[in-house]
Protein backbone atom coordinates (compact mmCIF):
# COMPACT_ATOMS: atom_id res chain seq x y z
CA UNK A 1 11.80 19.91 5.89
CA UNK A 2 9.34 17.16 5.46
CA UNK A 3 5.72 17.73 7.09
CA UNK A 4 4.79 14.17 6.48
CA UNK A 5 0.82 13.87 7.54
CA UNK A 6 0.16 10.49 9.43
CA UNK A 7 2.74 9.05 11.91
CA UNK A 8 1.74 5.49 11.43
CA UNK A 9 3.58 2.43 9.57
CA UNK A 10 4.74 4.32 6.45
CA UNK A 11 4.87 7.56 8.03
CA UNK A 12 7.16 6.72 10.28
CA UNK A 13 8.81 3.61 8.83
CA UNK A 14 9.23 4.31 5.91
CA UNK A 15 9.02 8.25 4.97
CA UNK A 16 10.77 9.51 8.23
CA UNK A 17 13.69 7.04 8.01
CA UNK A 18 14.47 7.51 4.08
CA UNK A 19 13.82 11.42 4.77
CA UNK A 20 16.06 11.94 7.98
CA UNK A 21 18.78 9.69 6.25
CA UNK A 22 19.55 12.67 3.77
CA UNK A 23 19.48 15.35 6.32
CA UNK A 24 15.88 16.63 6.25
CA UNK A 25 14.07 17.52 9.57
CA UNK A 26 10.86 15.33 9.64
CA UNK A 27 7.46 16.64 11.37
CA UNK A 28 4.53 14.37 11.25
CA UNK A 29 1.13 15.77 11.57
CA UNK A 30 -0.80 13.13 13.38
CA UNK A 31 -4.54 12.93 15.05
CA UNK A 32 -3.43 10.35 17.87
CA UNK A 33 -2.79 12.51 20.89
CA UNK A 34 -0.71 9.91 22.75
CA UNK A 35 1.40 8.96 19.39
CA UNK A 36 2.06 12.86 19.46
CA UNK A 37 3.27 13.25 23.42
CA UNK A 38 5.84 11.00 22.93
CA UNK A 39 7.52 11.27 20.18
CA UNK A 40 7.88 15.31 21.09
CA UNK A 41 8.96 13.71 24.89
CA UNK A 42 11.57 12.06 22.76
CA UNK A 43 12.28 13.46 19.49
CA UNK A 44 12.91 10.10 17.89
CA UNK A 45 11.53 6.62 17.85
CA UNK A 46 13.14 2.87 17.16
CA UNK A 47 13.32 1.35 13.88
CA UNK A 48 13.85 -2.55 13.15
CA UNK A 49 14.54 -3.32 10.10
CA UNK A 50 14.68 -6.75 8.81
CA UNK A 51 16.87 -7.59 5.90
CA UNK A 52 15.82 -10.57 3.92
CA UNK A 53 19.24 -10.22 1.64
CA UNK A 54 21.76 -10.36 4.58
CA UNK A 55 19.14 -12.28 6.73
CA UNK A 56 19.78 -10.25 9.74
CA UNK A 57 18.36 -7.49 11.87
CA UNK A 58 19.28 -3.75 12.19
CA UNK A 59 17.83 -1.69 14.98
CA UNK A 60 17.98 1.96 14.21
CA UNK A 61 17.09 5.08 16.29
CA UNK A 62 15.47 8.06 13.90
CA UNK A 63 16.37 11.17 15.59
CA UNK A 64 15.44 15.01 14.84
CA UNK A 65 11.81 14.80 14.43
CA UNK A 66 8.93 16.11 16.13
CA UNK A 67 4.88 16.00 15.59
CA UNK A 68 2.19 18.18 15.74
CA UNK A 69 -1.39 17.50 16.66
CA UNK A 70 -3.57 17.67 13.68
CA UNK A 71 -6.04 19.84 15.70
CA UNK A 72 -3.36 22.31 15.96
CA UNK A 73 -4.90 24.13 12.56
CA UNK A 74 -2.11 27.25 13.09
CA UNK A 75 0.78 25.21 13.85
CA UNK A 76 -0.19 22.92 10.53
CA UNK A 77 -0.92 25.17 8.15
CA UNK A 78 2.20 27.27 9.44
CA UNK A 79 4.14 23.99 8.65
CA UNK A 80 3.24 23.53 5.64
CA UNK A 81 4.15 26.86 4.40
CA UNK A 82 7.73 26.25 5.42
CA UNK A 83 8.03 22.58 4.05
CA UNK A 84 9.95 21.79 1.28
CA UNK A 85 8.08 18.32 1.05
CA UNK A 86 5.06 17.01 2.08
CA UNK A 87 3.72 13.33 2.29
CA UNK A 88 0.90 11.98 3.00
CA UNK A 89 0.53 8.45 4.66
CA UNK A 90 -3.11 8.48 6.01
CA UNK A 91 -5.17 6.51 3.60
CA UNK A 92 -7.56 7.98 1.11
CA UNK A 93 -10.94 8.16 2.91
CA UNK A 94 -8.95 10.67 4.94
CA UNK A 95 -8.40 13.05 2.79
CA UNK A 96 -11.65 15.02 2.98
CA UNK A 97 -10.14 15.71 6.56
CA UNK A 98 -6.74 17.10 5.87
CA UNK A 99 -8.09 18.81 3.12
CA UNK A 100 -9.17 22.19 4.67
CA UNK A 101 -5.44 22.05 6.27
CA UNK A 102 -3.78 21.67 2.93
CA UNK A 103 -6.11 24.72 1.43
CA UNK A 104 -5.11 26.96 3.72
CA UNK A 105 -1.40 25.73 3.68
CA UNK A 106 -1.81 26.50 0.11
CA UNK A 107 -3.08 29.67 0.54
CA UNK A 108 -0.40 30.23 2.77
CA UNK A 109 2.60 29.52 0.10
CA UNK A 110 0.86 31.43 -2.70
CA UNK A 111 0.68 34.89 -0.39
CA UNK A 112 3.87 34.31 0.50
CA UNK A 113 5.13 34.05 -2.70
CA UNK A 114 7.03 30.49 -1.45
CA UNK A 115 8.53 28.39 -3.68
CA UNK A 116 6.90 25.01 -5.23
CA UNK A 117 6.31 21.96 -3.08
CA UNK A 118 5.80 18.39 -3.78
CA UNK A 119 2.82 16.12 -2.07
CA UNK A 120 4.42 12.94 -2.03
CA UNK A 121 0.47 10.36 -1.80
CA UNK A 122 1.88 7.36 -0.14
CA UNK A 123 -1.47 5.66 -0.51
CA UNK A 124 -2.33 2.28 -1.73
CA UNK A 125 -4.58 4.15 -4.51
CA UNK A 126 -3.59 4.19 -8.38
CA UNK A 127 -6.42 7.84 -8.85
CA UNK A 128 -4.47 9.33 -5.40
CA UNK A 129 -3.56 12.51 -7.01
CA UNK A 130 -7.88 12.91 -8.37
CA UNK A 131 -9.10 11.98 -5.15
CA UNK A 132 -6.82 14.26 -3.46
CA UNK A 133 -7.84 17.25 -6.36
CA UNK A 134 -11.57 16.49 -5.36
CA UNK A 135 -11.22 16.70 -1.92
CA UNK A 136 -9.41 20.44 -2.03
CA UNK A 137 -11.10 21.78 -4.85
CA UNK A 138 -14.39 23.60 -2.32
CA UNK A 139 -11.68 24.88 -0.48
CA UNK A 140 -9.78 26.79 -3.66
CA UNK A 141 -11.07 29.94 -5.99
CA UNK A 142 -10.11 30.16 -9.43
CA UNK A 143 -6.78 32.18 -8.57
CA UNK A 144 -5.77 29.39 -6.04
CA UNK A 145 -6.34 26.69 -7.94
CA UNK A 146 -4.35 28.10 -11.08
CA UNK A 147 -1.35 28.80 -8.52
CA UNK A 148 -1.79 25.56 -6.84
CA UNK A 149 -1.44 23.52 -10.39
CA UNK A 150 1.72 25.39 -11.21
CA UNK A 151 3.59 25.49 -7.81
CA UNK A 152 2.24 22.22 -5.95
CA UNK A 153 2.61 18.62 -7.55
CA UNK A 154 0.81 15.85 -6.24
CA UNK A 155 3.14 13.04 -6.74
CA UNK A 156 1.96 9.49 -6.52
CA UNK A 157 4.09 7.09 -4.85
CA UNK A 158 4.68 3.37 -5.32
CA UNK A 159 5.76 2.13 -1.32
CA UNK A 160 6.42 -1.70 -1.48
CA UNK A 161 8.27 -1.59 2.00
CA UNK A 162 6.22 -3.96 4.23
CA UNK A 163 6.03 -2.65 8.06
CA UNK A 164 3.83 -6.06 10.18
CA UNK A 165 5.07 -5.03 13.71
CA UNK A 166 4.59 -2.45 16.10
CA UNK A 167 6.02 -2.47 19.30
CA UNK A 168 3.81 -3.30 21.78
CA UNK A 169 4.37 -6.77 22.06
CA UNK A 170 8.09 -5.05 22.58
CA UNK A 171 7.06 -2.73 25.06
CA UNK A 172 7.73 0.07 23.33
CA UNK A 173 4.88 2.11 22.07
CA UNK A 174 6.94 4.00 19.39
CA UNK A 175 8.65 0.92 17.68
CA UNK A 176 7.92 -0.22 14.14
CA UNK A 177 9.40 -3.28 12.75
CA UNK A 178 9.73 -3.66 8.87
CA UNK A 179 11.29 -5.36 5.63
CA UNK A 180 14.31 -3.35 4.78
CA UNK A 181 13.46 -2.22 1.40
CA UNK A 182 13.93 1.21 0.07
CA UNK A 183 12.82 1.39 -3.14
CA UNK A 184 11.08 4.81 -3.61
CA UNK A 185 9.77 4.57 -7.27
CA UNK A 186 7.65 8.30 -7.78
CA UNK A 187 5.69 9.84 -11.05
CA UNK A 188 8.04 12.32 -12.73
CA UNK A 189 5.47 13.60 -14.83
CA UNK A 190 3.78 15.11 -11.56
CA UNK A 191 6.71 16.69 -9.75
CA UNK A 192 6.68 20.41 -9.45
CA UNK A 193 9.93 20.89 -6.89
CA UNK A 194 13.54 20.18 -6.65
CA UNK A 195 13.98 16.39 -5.54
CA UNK A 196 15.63 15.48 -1.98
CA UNK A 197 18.25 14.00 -1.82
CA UNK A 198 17.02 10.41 -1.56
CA UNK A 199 19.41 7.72 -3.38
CA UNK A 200 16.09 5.41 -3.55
CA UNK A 201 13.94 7.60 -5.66
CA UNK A 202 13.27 6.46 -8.77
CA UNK A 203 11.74 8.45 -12.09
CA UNK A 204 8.62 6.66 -13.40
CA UNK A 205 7.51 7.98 -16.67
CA UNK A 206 4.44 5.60 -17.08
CA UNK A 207 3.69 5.53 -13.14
CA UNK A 208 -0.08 3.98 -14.33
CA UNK A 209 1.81 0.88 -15.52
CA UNK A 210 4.24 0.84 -11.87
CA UNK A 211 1.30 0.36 -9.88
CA UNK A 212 -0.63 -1.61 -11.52
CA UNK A 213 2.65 -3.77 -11.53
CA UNK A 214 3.25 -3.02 -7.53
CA UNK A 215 -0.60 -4.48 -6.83
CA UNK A 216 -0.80 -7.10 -9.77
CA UNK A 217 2.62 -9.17 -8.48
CA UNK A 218 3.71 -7.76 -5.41
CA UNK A 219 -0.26 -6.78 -3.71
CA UNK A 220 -1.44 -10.47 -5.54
CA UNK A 221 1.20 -12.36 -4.13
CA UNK A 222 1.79 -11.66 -0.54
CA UNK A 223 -2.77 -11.98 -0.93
CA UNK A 224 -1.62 -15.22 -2.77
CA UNK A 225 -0.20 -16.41 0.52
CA UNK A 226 -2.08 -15.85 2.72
CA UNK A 227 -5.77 -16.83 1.94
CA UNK A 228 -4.00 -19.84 0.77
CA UNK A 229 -1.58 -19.95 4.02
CA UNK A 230 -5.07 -19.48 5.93
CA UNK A 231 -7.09 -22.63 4.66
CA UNK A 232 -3.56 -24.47 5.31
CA UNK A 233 -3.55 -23.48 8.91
CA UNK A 234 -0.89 -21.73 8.82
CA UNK A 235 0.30 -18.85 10.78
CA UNK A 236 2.94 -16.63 9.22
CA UNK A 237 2.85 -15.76 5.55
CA UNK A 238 6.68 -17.05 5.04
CA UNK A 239 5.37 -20.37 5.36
CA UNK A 240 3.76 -20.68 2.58
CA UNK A 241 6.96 -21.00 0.91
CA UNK A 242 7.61 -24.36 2.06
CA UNK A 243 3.79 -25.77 1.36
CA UNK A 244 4.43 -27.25 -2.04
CA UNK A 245 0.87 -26.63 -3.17
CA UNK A 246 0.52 -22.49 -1.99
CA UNK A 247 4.43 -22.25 -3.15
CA UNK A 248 2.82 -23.59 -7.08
CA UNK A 249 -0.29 -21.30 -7.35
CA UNK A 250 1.98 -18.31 -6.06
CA UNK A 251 4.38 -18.91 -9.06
CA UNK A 252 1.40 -19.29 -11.53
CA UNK A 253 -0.44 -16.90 -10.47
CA UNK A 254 2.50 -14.38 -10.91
CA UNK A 255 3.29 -15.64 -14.30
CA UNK A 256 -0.24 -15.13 -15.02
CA UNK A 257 -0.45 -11.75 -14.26
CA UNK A 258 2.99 -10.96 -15.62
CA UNK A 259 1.95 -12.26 -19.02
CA UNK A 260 -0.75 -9.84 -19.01
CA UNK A 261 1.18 -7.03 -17.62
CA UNK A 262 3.87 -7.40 -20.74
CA UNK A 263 0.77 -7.36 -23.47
CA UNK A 264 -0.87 -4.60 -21.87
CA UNK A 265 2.58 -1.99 -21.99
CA UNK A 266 4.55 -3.53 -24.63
CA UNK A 267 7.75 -2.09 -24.13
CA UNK A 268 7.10 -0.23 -20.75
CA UNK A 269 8.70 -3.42 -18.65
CA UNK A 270 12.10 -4.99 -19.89
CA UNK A 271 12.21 -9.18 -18.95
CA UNK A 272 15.90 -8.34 -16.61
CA UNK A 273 14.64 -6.32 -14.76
CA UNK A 274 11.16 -7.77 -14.18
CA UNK A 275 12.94 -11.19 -13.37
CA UNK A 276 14.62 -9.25 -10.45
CA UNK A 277 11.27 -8.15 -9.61
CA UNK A 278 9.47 -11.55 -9.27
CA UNK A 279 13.07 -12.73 -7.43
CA UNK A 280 13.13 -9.94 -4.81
CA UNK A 281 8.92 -10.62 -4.05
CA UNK A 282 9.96 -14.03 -3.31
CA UNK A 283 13.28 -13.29 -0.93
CA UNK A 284 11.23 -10.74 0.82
CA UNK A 285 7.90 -12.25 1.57
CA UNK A 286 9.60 -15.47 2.38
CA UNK A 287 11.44 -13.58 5.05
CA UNK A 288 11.16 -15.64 8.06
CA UNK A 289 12.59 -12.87 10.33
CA UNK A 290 9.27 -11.14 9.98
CA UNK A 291 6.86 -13.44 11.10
CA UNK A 292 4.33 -11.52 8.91
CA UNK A 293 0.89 -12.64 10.60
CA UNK A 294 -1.53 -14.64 7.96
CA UNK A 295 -4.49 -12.23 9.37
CA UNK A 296 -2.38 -9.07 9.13
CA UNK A 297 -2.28 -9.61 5.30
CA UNK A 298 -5.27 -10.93 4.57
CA UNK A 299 -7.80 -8.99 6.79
CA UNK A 300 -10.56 -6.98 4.19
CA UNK A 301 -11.19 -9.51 2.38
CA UNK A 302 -14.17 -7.38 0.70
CA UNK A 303 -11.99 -4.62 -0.78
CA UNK A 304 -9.10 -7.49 -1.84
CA UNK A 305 -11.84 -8.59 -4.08
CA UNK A 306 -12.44 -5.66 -5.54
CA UNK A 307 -12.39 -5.70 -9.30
CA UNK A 308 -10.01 -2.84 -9.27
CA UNK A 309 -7.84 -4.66 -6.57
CA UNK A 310 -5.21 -7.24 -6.12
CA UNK A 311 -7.54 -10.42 -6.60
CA UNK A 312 -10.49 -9.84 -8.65
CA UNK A 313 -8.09 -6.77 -10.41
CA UNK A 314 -5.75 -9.35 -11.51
CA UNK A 315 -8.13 -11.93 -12.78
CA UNK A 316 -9.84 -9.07 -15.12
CA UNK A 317 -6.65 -7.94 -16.09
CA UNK A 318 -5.61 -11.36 -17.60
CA UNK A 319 -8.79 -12.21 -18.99
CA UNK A 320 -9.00 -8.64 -20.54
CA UNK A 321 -5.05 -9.29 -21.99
CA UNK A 322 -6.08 -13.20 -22.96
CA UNK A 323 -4.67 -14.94 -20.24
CA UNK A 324 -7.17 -17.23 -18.47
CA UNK A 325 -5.78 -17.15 -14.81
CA UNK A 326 -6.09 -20.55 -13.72
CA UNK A 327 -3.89 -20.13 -10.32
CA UNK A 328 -5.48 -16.35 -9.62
CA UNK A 329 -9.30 -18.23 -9.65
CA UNK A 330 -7.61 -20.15 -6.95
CA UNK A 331 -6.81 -17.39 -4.73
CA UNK A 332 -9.92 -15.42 -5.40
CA UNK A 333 -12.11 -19.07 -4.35
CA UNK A 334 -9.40 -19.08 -0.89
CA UNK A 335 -10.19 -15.16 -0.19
CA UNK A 336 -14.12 -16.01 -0.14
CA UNK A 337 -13.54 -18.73 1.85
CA UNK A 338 -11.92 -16.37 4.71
CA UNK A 339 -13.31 -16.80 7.37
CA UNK A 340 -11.03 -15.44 10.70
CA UNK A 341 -13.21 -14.35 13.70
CA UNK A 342 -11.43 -11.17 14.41
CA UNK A 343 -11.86 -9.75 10.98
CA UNK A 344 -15.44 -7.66 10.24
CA UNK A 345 -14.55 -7.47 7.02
CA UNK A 346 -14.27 -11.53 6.86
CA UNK A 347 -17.42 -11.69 8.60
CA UNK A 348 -19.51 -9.37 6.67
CA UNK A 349 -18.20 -11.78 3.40
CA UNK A 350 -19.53 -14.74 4.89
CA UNK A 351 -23.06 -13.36 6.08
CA UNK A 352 -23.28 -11.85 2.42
CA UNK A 353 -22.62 -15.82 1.14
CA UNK A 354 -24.60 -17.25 3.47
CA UNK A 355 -27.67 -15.35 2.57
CA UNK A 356 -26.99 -14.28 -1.08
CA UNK A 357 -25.26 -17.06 -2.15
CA UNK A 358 -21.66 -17.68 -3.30
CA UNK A 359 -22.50 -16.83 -6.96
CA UNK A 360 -24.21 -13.54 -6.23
CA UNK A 361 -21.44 -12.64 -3.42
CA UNK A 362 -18.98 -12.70 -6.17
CA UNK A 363 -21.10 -10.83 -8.76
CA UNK A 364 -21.32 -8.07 -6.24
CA UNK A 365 -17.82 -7.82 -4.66
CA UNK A 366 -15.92 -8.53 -7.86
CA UNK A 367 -17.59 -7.76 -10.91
CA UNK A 368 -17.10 -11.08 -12.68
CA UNK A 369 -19.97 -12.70 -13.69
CA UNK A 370 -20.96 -16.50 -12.16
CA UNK A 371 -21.82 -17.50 -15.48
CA UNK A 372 -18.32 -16.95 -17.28
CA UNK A 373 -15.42 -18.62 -17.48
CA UNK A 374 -13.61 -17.28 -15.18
CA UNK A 375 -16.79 -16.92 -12.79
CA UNK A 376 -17.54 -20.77 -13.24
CA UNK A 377 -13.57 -21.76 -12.35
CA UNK A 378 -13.54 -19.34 -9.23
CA UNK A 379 -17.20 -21.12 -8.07
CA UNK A 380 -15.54 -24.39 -9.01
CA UNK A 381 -12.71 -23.63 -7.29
CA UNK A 382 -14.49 -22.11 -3.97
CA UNK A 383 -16.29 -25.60 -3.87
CA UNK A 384 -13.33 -27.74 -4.11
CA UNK A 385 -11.27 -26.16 -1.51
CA UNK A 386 -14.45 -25.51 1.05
CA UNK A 387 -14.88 -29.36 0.39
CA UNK A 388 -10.99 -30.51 1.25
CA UNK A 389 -11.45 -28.43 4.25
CA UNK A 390 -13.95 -29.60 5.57
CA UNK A 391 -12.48 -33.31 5.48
């Protein structure tokens, strides 16, 4: 059994599918009462998956799974004692929350005498597996935690799948609509239990330089596309494929950060197989049957810049490798220029430029300094654009 916490986009379209396609019964732990009522009503839920390979659509039906309020402390901790996996799909800052549930499922195992578990982290986080340790540990003794380090692995996960639709505009609460990857790339060094039986899983013995590859080329690109796609007025991130100008900074700015990526683990990446990389980035996000939304991608613009984080990251990384990235200042100078209405996180950017100041907005968001060279081509950069769209 998986007891996968969160029911949302990955939960559900991505670690229920893979996990019910080798026979496992799925049970989501999920706060949203209504999300909850109906998929116990109807024990399943619609998949659409879009394949950007064979360019067509497959609707599937996930069957055999059922969820479980996550105010339902007995039923969730009882759960977890019987799972043979457990993932975790709800994003980081929610982990002090499910915390006092995993303690006691913990607890739980180690009475019982029940054998290991793995905690798959499907979150967007590279320190996953700390955060996670910090947000148990007031809830574990000495004895517990000892057990807990020898019988329960928390396993990051690398989840590349992109999931842009729900189905509401379907009128279907319950459907999701993603990319059909698979690709389940996991940290060996952290597993603890036998794997499932998933053909996508993939050992990664230096997961540290996986992710930083998953948010440096894939997170930077589809970013690439759409703050870029956004000053172009366009609507869908695809289309930035056939804008001559977005389709050169997204190939530079790649090359850029795969430079960097190939001096900073010499010998971790091998050129094949990264070429198939940068090839399947560009087949999937060009993917016209998603009509992936420009805001969708690019809303939170504040933590994008972050200088641990797909823009600002990326531009540190090269500088710190000796790459100057030329096409990355670009994209950074397009993010700060985000401005979408709908988007607080856009909004709070532009109030901090308006009164700070551009130079001291990206002091503060990013970490790079106005002053040097990289700092100087982003302001550059933000002036040049703001000026051509404002023609």
């Amino acid at each position: 059994m998986l007891l996968q916490f969160g029911a949302g986009n990955i939960g559900r379209g991505f670690m229920g599918q893979l996990f019910r396609e080798a026979g496992c019964e799925v049970v989501f732990v999920e706060s949203d009462a209504n999300l909850v009522r109906l998929l116990n009503e109807r024990g399943s839920y619609p998949l659409r998956l879009l394949d950007a390979y064979r360019k067509e659509t497959v609707e599937e039906i996930i069957e055999g799974i059922r969820a479980i309020p996550a105010q339902d402390r007995e039923a969730v901790v009882s759960a977890f004692g019987e799972a043979h996996w457990v993932g975790t799909a709800v994003g980081i800052n929610n982990y002090p929350a499910i915390a006092p549930l995993l303690a006691e499922g913990i607890r739980w195992r180690k009475d019982k005498a029940a054998f290991p578990c793995d905690i798959y982290l499907c979150e967007n986080d590279l320190a996953a597996h700390t955060k996670m340790r910090e947000a148990l540990a007031p809830y574990l003794d000495d004895t517990l935690q000892a057990w807990m380090e020898e019988n329960i692995g928390f396993v990051r996960v690398s989840v590349a799948r992109m999931v842009p639709g729900k189905g509401k505009v379907a009128g279907d609460p319950l459907l999701l609509v993603a990319d059909a990857y698979r690709e389940f790339p996991y940290d060996e060094k952290a597993r603890r239990a036998p794997l499932p039986s998933l053909s996508s899983m993939r050992a990664v013995h230096h997961f540290g330089a996986e992710f930083e590859r998953k948010i440096y080329i894939y997170n930077l690109g589809h970013a690439v596309l759409a703050y870029l796609g956004y000053l172009r007025g366009h609507r869908y991130v695809h289309e930035g494929f056939d804008d001559e100008w977005i389709s050169r900074v997204f190939d530079g700015a790649l090359r850029e950060t795969t430079e960097a990526l190939f001096r900073k683990y010499p010998g971790v990446f091998h050129k094949e197989e990264h070429a198939h990389v940068l090839e399947d980035v560009r087949i999937r996000f060009g993917n016209p049957l998603l009509q992936d939304p420009i805001y969708r991608v690019a809303r939170d613009p504040l933590r994008k810049l972050g200088p641990s984080d797909r823009l600002a990251g990326s531009a540190l990384l090269c500088v710190q490798e000796g790459v100057f990235p030329e096409n990355i200042a670009t994209a950074c100078a397009a993010a700060l220029l985000y401005d979408f209405p709908e988007d607080a996180g856009a909004g709070a950017l532009q109030e901090s430029i308006r009164v700070k100041g551009v130079e001291a907005t990206l002091s503060e968001i990013t970490s790079i300094e106005p002053q040097s060279p990289l700092g100087r081509r982003i302001i550059e950069e933000y002036y040049r654009l703001k000026a051509l769209r404002e023609e």
